[in-house]
Protein backbone atom coordinates (compact mmCIF):
# COMPACT_ATOMS: atom_id res chain seq x y z
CA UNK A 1 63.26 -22.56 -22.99
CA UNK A 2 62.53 -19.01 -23.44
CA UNK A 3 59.67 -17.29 -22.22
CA UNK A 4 58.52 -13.89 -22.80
CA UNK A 5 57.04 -11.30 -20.12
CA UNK A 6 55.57 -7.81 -21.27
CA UNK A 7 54.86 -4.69 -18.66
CA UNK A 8 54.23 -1.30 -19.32
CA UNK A 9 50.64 -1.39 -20.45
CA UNK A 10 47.55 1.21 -19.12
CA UNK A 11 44.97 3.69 -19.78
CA UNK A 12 46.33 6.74 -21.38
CA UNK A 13 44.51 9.86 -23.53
CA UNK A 14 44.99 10.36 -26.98
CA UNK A 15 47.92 11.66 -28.01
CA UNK A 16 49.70 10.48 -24.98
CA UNK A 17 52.70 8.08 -24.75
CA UNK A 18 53.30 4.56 -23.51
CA UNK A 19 56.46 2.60 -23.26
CA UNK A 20 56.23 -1.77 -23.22
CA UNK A 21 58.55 -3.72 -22.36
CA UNK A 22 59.20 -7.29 -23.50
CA UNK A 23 61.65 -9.26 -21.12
CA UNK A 24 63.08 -12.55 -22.77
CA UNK A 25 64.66 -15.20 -20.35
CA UNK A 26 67.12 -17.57 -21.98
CA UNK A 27 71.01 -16.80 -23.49
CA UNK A 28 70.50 -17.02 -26.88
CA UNK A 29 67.76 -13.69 -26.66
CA UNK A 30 70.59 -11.82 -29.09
CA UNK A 31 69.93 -14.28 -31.44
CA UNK A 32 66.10 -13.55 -32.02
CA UNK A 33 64.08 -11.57 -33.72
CA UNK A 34 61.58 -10.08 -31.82
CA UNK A 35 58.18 -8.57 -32.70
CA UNK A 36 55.53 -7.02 -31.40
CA UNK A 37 51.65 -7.51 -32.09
CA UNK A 38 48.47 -6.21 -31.17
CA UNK A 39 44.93 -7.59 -30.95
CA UNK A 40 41.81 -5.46 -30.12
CA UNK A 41 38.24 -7.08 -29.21
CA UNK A 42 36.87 -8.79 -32.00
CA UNK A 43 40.19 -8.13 -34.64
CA UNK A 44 42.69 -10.29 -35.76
CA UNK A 45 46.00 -10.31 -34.24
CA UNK A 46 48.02 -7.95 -36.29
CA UNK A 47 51.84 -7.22 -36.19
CA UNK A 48 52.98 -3.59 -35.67
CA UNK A 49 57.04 -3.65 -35.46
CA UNK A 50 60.00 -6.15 -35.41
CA UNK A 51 63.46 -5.77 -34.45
CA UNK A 52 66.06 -8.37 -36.22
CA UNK A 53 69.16 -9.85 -34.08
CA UNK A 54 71.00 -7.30 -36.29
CA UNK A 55 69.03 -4.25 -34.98
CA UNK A 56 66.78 -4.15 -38.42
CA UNK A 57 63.36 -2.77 -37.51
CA UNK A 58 59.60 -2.88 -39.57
CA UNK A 59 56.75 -1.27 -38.66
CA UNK A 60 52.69 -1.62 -39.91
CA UNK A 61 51.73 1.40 -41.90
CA UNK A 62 49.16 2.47 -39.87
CA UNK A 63 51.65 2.80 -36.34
CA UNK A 64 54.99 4.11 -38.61
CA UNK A 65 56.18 7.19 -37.28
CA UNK A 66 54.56 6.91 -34.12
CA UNK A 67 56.24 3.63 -32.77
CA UNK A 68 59.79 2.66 -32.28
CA UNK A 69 60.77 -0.27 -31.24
CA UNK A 70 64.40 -1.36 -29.89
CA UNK A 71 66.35 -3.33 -27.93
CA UNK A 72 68.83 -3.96 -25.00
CA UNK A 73 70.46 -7.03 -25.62
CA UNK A 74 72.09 -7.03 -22.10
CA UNK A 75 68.73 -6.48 -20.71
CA UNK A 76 67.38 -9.09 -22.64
CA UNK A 77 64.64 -6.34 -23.56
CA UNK A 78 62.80 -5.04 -26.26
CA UNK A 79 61.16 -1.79 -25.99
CA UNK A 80 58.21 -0.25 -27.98
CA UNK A 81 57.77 3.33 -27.12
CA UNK A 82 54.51 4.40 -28.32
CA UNK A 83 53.89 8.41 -29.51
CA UNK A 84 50.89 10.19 -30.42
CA UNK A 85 48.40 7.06 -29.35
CA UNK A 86 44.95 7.03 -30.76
CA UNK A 87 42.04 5.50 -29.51
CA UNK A 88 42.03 2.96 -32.46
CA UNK A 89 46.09 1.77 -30.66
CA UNK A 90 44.01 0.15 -28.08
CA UNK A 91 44.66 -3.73 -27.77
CA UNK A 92 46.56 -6.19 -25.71
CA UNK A 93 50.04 -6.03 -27.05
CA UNK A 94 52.04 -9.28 -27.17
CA UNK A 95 55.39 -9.56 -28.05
CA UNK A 96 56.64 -12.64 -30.17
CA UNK A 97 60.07 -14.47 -30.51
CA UNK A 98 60.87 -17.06 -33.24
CA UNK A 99 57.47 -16.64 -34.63
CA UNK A 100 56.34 -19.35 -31.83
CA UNK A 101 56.72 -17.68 -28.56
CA UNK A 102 54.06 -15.74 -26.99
CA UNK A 103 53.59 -13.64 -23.60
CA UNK A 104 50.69 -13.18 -22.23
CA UNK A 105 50.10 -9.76 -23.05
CA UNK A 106 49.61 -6.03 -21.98
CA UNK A 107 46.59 -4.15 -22.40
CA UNK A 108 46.51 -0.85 -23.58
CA UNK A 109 43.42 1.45 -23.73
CA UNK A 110 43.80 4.64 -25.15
CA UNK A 111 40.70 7.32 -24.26
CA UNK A 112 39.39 9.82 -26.37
């Protein structure tokens, strides 16, 4: 079964940088798409990148340019390094794997 574990989350000021990690257990992580989603206080969890097995990435409008997101398949790993944050970035980020799989989240909190 895989199971997903994100770190990297804190407090950070605007227009500072963060990079999460999402570590996958399980061989068949090169297989999967991952993605990553967000969910502030009172929102709806919304998705703001994907990576394909292939290396094919996607990003929300409103965090393109600003986010990458990649991946180290012999880490089992995917990365989302996080430029230029704005106080409106701050959420508990999740990542997902075969649209079922959840972590349990990092929070981020970015200060103005």
């Amino acid at each position: 079964q895989v199971m997903l574990v994100e770190s990297g989350g804190g407090l950070v000021q605007a227009g500072g940088s963060l990079r999460l990690s999402c570590a996958a257990s399980g061989s068949i992580f090169s297989t999967m798409g991952i993605s990553w989603y967000r969910q502030a206080p009172g929102e709806q969890r919304e998705r703001v990148a994907s990576i394909s097995s292939g290396g094919v990435t996607k990003y929300a409008d409103s965090v393109k340019g600003r986010f990458t997101i990649s991946r180290d398949n012999a880490k089992n790993t995917v990365y989302i390094q996080m430029n230029s944050l704005k106080p409106e970035d701050t959420a508990v980020y999740y990542c997902n794997a075969l649209g079922r799989i959840w972590g349990q989240g990092t929070q981020v909190t970015v200060s103005s």
